[in-house]
PDB file of N, CA and C in Angstrom:
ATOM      1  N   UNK A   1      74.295  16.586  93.943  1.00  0.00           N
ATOM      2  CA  UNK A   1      73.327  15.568  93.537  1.00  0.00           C
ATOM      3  C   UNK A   1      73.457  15.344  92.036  1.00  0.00           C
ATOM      4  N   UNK A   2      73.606  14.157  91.687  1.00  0.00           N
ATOM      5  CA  UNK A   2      73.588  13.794  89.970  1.00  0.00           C
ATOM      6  C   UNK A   2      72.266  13.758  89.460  1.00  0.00           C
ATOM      7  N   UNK A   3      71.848  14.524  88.512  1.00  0.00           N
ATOM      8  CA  UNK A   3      70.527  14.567  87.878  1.00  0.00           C
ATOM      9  C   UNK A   3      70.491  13.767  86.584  1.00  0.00           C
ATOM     10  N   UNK A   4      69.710  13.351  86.258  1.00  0.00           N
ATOM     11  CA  UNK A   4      69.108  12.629  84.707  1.00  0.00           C
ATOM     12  C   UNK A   4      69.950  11.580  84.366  1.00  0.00           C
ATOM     13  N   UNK A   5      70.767  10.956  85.492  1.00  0.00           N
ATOM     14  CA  UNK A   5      71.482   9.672  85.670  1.00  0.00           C
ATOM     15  C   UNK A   5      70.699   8.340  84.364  1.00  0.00           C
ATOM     16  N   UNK A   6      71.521   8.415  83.207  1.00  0.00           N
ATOM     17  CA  UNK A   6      70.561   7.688  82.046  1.00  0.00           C
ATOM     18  C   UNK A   6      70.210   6.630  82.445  1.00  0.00           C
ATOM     19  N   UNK A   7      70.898   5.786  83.410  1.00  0.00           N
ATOM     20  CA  UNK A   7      70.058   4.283  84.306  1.00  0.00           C
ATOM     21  C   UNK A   7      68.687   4.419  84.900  1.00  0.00           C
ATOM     22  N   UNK A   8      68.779   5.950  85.865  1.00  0.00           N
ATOM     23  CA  UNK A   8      67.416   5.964  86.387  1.00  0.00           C
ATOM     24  C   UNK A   8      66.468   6.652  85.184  1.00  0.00           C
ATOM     25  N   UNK A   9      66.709   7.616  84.462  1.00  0.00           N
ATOM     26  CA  UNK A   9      65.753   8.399  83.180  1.00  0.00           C
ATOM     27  C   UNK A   9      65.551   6.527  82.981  1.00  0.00           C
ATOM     28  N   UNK A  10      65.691   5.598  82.119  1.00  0.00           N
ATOM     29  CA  UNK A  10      65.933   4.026  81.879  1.00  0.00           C
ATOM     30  C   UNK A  10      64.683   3.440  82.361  1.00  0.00           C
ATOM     31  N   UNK A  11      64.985   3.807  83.918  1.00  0.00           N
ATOM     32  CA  UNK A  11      63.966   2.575  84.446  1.00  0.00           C
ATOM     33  C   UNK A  11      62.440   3.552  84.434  1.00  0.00           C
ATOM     34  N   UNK A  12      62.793   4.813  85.226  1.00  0.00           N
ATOM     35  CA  UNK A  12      61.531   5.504  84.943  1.00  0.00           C
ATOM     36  C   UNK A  12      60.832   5.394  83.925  1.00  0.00           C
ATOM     37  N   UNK A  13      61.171   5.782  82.593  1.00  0.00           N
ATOM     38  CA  UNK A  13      60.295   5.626  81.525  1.00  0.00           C
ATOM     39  C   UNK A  13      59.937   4.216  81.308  1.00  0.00           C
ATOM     40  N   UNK A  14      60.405   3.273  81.937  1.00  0.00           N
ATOM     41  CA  UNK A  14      59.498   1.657  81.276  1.00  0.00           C
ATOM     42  C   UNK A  14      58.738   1.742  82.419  1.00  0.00           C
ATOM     43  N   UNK A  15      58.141   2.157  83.525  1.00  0.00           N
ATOM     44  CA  UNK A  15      57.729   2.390  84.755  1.00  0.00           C
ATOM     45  C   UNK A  15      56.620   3.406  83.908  1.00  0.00           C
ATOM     46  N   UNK A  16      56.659   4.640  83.717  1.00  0.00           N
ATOM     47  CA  UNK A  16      55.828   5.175  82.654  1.00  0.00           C
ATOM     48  C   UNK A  16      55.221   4.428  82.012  1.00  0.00           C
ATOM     49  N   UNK A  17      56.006   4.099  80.949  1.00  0.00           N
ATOM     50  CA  UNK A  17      54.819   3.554  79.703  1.00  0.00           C
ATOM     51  C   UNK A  17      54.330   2.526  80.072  1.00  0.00           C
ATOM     52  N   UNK A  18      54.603   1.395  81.229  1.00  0.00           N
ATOM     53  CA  UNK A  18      54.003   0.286  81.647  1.00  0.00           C
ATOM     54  C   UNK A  18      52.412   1.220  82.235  1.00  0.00           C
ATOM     55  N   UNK A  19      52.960   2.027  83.413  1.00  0.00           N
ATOM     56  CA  UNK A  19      51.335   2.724  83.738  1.00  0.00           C
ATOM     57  C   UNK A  19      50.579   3.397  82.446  1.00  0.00           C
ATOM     58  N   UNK A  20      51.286   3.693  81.689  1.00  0.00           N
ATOM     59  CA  UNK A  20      50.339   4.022  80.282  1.00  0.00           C
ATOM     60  C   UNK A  20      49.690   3.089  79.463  1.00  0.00           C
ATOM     61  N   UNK A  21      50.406   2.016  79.640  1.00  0.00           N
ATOM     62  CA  UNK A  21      49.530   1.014  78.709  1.00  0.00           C
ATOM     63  C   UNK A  21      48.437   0.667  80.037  1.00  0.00           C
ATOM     64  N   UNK A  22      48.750   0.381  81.190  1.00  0.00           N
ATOM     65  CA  UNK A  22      47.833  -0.010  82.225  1.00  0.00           C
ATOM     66  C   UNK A  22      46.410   0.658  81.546  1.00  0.00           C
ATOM     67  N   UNK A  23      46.581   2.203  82.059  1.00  0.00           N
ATOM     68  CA  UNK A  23      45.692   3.450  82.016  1.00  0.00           C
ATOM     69  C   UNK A  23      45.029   3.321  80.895  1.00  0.00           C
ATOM     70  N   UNK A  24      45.464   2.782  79.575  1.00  0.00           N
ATOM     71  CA  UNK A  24      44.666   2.467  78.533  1.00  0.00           C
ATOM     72  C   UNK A  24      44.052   1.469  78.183  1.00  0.00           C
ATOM     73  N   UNK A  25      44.490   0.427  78.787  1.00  0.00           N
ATOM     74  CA  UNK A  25      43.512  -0.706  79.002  1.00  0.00           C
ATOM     75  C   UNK A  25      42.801  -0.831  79.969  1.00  0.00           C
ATOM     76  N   UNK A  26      42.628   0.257  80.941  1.00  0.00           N
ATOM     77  CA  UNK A  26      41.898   0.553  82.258  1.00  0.00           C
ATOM     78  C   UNK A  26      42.151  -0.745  83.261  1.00  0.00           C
ATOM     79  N   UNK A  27      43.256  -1.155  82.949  1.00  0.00           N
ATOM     80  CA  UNK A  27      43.702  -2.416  83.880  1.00  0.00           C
ATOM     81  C   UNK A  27      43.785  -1.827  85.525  1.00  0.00           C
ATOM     82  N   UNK A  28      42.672  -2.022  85.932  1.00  0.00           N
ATOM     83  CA  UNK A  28      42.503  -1.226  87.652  1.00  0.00           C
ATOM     84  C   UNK A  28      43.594  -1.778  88.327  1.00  0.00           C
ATOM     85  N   UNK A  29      43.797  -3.251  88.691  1.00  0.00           N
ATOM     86  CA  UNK A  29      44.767  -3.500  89.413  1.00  0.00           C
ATOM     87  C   UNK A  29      46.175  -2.688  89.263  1.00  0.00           C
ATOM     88  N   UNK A  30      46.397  -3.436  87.747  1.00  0.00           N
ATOM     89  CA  UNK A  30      47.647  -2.662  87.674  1.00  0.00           C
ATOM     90  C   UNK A  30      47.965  -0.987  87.416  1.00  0.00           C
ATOM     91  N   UNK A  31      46.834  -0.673  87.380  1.00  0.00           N
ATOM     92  CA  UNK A  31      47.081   1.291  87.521  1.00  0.00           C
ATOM     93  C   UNK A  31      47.255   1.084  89.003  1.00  0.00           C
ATOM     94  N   UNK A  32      47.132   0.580  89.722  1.00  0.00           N
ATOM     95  CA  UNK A  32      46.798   0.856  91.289  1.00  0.00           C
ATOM     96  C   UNK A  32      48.615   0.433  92.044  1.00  0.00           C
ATOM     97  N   UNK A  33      48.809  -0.837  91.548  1.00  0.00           N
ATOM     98  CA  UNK A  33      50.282  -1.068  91.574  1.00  0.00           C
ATOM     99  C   UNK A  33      51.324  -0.032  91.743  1.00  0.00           C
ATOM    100  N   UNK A  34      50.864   1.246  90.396  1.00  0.00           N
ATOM    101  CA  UNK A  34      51.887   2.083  90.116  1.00  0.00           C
ATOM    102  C   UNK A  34      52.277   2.864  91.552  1.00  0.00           C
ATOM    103  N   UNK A  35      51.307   2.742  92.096  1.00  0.00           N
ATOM    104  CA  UNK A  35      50.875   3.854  93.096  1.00  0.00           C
ATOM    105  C   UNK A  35      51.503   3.434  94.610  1.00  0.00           C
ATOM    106  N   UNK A  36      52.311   4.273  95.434  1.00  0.00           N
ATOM    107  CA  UNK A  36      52.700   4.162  96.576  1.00  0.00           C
ATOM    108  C   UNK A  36      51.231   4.133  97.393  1.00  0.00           C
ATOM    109  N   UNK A  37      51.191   3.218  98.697  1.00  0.00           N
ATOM    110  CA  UNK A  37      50.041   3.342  99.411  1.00  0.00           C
ATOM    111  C   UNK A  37      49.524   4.914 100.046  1.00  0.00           C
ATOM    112  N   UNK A  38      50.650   5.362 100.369  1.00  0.00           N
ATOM    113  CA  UNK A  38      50.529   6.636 100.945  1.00  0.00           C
ATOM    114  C   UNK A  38      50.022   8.072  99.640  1.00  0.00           C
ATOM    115  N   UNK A  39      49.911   7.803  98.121  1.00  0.00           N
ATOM    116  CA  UNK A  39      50.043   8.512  97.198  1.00  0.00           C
ATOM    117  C   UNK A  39      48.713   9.739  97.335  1.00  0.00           C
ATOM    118  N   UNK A  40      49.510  10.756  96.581  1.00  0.00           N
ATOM    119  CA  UNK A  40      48.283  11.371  97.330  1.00  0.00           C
ATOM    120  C   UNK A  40      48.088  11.998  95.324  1.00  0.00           C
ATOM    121  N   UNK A  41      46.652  11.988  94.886  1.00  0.00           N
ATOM    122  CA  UNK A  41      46.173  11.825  93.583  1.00  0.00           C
ATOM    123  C   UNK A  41      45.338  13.368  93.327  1.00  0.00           C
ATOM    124  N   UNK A  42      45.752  13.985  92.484  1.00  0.00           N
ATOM    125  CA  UNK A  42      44.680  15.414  92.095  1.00  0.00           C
ATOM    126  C   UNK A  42      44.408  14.748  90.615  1.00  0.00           C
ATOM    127  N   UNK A  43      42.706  14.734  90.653  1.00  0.00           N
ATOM    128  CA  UNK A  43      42.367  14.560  89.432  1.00  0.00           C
ATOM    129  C   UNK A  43      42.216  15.934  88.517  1.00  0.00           C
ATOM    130  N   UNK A  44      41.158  15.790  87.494  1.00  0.00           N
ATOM    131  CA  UNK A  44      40.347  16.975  87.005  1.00  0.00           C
ATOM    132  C   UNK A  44      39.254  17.247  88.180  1.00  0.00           C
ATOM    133  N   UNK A  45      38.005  16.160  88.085  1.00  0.00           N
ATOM    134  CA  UNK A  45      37.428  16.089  89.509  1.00  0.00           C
ATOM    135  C   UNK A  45      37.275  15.908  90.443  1.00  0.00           C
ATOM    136  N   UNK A  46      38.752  15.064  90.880  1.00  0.00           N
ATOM    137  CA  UNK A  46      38.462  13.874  92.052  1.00  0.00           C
ATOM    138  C   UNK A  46      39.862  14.637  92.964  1.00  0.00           C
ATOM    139  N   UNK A  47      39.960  13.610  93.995  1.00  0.00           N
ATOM    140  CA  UNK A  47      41.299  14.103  95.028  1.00  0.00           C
ATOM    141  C   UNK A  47      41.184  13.031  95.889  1.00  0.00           C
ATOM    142  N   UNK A  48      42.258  12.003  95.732  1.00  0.00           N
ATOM    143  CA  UNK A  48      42.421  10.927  96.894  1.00  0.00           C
ATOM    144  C   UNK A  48      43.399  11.090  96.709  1.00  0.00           C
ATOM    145  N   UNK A  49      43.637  10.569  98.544  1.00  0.00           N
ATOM    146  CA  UNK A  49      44.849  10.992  99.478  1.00  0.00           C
ATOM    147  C   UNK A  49      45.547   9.367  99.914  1.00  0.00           C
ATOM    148  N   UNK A  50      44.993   8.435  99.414  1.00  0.00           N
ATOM    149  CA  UNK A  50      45.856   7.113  99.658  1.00  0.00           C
ATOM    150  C   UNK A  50      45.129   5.920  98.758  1.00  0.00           C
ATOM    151  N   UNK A  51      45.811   4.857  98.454  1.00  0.00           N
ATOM    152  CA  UNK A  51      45.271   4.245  97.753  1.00  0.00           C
ATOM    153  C   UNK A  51      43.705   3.198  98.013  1.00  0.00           C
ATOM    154  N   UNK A  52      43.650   3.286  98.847  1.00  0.00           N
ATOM    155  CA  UNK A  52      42.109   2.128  98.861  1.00  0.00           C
ATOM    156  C   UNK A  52      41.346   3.866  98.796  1.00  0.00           C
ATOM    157  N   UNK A  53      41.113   4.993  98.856  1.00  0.00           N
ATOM    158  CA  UNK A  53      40.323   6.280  98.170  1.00  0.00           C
ATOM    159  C   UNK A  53      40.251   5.609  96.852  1.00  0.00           C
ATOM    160  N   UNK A  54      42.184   5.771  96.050  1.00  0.00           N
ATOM    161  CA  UNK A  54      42.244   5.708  94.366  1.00  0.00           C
ATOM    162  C   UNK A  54      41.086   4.503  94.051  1.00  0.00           C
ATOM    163  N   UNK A  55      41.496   3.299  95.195  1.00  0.00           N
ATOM    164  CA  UNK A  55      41.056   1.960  94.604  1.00  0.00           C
ATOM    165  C   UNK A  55      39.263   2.267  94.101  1.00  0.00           C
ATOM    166  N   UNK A  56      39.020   2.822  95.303  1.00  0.00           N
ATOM    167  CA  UNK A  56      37.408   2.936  94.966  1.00  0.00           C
ATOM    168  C   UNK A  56      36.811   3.619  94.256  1.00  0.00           C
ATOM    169  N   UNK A  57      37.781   5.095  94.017  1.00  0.00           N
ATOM    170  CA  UNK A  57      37.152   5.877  92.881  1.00  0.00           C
ATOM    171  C   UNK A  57      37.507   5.395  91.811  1.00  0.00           C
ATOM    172  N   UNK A  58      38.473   4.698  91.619  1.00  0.00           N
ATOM    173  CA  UNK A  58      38.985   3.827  90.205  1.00  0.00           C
ATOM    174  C   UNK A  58      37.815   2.986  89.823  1.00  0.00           C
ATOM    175  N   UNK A  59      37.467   2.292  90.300  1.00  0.00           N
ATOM    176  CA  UNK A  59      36.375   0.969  89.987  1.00  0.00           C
ATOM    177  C   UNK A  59      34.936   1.685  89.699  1.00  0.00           C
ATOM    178  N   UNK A  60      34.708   2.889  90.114  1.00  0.00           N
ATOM    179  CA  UNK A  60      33.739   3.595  89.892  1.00  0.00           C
ATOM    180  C   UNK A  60      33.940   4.068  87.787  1.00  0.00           C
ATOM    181  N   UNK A  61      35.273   4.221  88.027  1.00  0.00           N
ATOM    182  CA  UNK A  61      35.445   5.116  86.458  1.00  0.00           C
ATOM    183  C   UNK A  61      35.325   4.254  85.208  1.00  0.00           C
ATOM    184  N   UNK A  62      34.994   4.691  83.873  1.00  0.00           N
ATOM    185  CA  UNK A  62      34.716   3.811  82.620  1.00  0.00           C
ATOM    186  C   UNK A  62      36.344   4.130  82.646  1.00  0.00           C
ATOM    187  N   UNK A  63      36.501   3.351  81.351  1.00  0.00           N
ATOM    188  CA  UNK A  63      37.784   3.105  80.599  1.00  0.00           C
ATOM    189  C   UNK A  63      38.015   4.701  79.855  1.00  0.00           C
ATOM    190  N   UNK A  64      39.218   5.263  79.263  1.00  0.00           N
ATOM    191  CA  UNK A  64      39.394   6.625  78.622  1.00  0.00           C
ATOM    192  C   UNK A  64      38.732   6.089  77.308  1.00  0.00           C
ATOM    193  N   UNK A  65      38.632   7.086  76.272  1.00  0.00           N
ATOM    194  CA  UNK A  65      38.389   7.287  75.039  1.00  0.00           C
ATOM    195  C   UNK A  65      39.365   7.026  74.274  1.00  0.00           C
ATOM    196  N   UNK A  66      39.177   6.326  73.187  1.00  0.00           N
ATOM    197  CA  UNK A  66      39.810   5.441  72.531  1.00  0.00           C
ATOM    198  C   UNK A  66      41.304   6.745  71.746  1.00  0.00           C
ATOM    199  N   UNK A  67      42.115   6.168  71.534  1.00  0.00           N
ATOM    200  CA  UNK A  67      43.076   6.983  70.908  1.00  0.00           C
ATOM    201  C   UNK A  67      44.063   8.056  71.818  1.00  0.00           C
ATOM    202  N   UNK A  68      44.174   7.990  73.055  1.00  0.00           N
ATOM    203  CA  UNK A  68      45.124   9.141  73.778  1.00  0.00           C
ATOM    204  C   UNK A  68      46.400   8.823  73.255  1.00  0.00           C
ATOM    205  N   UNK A  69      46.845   9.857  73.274  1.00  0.00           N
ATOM    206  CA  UNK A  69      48.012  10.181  72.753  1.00  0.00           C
ATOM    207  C   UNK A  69      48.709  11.066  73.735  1.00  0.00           C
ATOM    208  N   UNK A  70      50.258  11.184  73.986  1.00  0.00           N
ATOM    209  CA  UNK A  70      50.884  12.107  74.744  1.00  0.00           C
ATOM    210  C   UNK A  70      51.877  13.026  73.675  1.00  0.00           C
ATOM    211  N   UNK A  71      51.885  14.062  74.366  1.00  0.00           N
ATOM    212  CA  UNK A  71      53.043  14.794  73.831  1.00  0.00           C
ATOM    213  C   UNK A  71      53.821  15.669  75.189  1.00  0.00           C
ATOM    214  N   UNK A  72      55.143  16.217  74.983  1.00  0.00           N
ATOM    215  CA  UNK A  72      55.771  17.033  75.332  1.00  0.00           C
ATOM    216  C   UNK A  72      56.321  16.009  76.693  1.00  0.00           C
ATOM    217  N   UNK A  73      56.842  14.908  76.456  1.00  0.00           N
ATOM    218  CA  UNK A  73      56.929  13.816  77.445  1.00  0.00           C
ATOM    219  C   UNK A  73      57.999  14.513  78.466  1.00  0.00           C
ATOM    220  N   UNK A  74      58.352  14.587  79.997  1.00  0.00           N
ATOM    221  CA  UNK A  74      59.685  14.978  80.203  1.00  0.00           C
ATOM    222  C   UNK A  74      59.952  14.328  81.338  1.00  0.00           C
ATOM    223  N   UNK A  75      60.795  13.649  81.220  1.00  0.00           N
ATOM    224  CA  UNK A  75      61.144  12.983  82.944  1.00  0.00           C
ATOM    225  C   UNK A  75      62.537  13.370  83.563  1.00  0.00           C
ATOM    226  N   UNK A  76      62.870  13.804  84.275  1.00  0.00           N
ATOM    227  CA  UNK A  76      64.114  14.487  85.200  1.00  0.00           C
ATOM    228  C   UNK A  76      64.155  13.842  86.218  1.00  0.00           C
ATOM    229  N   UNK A  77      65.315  12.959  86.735  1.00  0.00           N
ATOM    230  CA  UNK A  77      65.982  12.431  87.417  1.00  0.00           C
ATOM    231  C   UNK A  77      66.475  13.404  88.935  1.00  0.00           C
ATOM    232  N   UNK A  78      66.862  13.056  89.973  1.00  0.00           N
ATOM    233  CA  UNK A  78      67.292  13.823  91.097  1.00  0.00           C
ATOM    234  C   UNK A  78      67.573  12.408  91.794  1.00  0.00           C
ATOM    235  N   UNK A  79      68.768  12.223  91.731  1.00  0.00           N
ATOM    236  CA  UNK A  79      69.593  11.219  92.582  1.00  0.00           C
ATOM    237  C   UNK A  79      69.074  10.110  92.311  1.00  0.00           C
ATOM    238  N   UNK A  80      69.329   8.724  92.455  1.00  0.00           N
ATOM    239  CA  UNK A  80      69.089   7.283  92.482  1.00  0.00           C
ATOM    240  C   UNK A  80      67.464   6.769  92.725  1.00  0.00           C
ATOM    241  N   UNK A  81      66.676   7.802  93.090  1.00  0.00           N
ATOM    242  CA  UNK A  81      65.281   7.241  93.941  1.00  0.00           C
ATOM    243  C   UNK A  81      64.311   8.370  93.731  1.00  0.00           C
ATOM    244  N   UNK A  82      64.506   9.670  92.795  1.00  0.00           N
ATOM    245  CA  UNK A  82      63.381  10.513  92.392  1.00  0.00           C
ATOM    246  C   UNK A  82      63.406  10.894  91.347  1.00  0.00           C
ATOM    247  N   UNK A  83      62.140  10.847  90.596  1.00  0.00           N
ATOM    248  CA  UNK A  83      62.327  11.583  89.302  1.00  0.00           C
ATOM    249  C   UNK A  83      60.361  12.250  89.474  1.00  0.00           C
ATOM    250  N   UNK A  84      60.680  12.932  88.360  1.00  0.00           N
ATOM    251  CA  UNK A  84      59.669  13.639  88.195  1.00  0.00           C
ATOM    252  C   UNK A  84      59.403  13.653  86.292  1.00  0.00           C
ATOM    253  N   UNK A  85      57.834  12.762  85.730  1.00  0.00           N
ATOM    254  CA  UNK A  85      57.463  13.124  85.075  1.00  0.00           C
ATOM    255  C   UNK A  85      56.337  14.349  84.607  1.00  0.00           C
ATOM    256  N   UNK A  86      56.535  14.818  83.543  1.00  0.00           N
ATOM    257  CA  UNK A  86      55.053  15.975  82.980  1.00  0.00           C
ATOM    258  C   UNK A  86      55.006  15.158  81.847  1.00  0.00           C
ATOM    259  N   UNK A  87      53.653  15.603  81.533  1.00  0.00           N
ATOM    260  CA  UNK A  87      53.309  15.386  80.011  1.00  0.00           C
ATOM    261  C   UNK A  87      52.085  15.800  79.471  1.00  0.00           C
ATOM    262  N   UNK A  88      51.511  16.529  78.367  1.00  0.00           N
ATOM    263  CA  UNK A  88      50.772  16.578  78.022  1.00  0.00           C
ATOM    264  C   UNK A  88      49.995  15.157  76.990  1.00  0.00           C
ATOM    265  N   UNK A  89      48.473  15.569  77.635  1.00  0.00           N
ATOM    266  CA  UNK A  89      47.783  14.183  76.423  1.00  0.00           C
ATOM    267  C   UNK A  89      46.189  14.830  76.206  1.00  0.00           C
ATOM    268  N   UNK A  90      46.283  14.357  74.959  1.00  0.00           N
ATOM    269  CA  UNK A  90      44.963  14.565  74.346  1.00  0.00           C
ATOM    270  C   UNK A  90      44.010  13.491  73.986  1.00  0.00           C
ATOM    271  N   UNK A  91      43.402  13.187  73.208  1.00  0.00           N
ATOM    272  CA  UNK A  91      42.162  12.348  72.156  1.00  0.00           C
ATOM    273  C   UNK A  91      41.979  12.874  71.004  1.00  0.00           C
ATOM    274  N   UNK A  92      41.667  11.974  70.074  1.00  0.00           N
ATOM    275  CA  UNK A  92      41.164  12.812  68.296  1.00  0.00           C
ATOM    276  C   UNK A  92      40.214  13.436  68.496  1.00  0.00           C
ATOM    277  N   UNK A  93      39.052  12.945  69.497  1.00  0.00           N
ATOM    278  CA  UNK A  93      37.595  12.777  69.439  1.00  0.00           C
ATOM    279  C   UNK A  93      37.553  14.608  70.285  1.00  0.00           C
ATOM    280  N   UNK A  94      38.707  14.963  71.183  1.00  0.00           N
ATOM    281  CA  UNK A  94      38.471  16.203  71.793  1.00  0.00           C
ATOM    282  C   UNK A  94      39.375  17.004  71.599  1.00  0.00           C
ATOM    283  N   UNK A  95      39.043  18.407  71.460  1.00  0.00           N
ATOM    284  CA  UNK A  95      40.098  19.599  71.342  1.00  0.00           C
ATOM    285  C   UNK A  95      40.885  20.011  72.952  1.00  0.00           C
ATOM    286  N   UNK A  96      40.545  19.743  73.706  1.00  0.00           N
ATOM    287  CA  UNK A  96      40.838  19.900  74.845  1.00  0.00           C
ATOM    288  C   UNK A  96      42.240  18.785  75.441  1.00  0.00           C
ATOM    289  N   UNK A  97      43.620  19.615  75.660  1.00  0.00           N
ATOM    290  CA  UNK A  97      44.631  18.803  76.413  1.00  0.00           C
ATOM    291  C   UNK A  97      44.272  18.802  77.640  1.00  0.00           C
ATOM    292  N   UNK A  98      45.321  18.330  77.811  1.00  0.00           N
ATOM    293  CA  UNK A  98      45.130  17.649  79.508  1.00  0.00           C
ATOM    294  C   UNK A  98      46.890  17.827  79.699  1.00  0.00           C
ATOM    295  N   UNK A  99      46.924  18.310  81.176  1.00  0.00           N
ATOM    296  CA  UNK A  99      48.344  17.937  82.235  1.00  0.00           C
ATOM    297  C   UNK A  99      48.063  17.005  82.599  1.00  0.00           C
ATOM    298  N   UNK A 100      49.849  16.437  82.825  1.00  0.00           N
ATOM    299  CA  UNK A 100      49.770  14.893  83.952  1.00  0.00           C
ATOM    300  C   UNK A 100      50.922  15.211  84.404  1.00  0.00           C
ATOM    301  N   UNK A 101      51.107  15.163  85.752  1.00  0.00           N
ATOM    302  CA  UNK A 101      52.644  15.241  86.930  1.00  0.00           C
ATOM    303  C   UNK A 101      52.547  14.442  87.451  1.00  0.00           C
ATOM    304  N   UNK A 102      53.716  13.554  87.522  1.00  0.00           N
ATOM    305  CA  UNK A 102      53.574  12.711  88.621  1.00  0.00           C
ATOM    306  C   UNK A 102      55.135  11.995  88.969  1.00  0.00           C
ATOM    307  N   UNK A 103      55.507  12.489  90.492  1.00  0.00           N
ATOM    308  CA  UNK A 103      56.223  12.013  91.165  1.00  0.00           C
ATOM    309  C   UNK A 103      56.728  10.883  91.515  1.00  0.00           C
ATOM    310  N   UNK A 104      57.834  10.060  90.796  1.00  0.00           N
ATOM    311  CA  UNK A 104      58.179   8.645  91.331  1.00  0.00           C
ATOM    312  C   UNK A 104      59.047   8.632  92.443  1.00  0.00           C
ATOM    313  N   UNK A 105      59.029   7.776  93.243  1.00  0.00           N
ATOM    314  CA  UNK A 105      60.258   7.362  94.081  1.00  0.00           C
ATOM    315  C   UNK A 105      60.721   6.170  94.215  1.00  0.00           C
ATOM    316  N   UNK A 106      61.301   5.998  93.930  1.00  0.00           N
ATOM    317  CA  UNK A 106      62.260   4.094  94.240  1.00  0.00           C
ATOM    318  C   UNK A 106      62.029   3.780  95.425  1.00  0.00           C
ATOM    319  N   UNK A 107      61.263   2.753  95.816  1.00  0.00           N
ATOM    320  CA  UNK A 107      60.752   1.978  97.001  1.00  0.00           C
ATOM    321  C   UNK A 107      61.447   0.536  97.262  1.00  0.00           C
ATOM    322  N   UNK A 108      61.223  -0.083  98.252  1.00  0.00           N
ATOM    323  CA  UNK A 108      61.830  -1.432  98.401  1.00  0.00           C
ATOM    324  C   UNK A 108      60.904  -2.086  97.167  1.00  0.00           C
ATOM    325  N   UNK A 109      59.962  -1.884  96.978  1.00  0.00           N
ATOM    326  CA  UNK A 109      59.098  -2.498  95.704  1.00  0.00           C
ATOM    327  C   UNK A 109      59.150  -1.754  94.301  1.00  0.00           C
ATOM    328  N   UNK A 110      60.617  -0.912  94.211  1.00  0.00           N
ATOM    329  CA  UNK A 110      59.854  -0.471  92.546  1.00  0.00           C
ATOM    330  C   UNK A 110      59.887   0.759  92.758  1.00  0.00           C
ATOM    331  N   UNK A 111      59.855   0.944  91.222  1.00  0.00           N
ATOM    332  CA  UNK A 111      59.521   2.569  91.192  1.00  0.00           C
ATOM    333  C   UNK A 111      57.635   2.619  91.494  1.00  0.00           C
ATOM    334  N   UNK A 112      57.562   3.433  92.266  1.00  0.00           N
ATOM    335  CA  UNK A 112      56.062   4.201  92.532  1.00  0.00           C
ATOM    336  C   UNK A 112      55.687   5.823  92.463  1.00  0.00           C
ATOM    337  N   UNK A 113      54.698   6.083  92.028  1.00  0.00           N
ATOM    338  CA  UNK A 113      54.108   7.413  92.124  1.00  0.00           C
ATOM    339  C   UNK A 113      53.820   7.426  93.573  1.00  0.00           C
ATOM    340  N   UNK A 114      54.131   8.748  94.212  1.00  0.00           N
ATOM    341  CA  UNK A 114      53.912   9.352  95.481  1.00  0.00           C
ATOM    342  C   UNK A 114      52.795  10.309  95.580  1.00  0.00           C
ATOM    343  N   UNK A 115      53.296  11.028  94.559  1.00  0.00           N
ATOM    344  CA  UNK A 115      51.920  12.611  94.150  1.00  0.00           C
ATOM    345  C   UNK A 115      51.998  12.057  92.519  1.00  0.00           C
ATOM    346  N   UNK A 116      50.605  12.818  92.578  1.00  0.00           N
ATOM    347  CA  UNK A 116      49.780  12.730  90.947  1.00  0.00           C
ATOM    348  C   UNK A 116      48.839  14.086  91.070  1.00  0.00           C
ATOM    349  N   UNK A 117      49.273  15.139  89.459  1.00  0.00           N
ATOM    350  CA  UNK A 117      48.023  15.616  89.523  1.00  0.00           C
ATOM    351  C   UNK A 117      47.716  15.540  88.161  1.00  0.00           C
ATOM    352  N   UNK A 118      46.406  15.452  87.498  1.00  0.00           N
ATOM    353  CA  UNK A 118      46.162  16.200  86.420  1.00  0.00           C
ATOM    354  C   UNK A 118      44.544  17.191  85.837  1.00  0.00           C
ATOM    355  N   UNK A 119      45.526  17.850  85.093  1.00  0.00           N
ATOM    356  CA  UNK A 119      44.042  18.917  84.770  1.00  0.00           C
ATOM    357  C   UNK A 119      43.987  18.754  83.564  1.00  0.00           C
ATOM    358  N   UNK A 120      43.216  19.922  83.088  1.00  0.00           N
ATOM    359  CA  UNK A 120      42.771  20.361  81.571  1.00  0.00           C
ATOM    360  C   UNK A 120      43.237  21.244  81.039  1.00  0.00           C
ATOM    361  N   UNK A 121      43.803  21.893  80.529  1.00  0.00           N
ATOM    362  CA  UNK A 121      43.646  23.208  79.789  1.00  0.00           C
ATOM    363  C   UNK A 121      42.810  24.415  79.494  1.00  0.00           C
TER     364      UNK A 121
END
């Protein structure tokens, strides 16, 4: 199997930072896009197992706190159609990081997240 194929690392990360800018403008639709129907989501508090769950607990949530920032970005490739990002992210306003994992796969529509989790520190 060819790993970290720089075409797919390529598309993944604009697939990333597109759901990052989403996530920061709390653009619901398009956070929801990112997401395979079948995706199954671990929050800090929450846990949905397909997207009309995400859709509804999404519309429930405010927007994040102004200023997130990521660090320790890493995305790894596994053949033409999987990769796997981590990353840590914080806020000015809190001392507390946060994990984020989340599983893409190349679909007839796109790269999509399959699994998502994130916690705290």
């Amino acid at each position: 199997m060819e790993r970290d194929l720089p075409g797919v690392i390529s598309e993944v990360t604009a697939a990333f930072e597109a759901y990052e800018r989403a996530l920061v403008d709390n653009d619901i639709e398009a956070i929801l896009s990112f997401f395979a129907p079948e995706a199954v989501r671990f929050g800090v508090a929450d846990h949905q197992t397909n997207i009309e769950e995400q859709a509804r607990w999404r519309r429930t949530q405010s927007g994040l706190p102004p200023g997130r920032f990521l660090k320790d970005t890493t995305i790894h490739a596994y053949g033409q159609s999987t990769a796997v990002v981590t990353t840590m992210f914080g806020y000015p306003s809190h001392d507390v990081l946060g994990r984020q994992s989340q599983t893409w796969v190349r679909l007839p529509t796109g790269w999509r997240i399959v699994t998502a989790h994130v916690s705290v520190i």
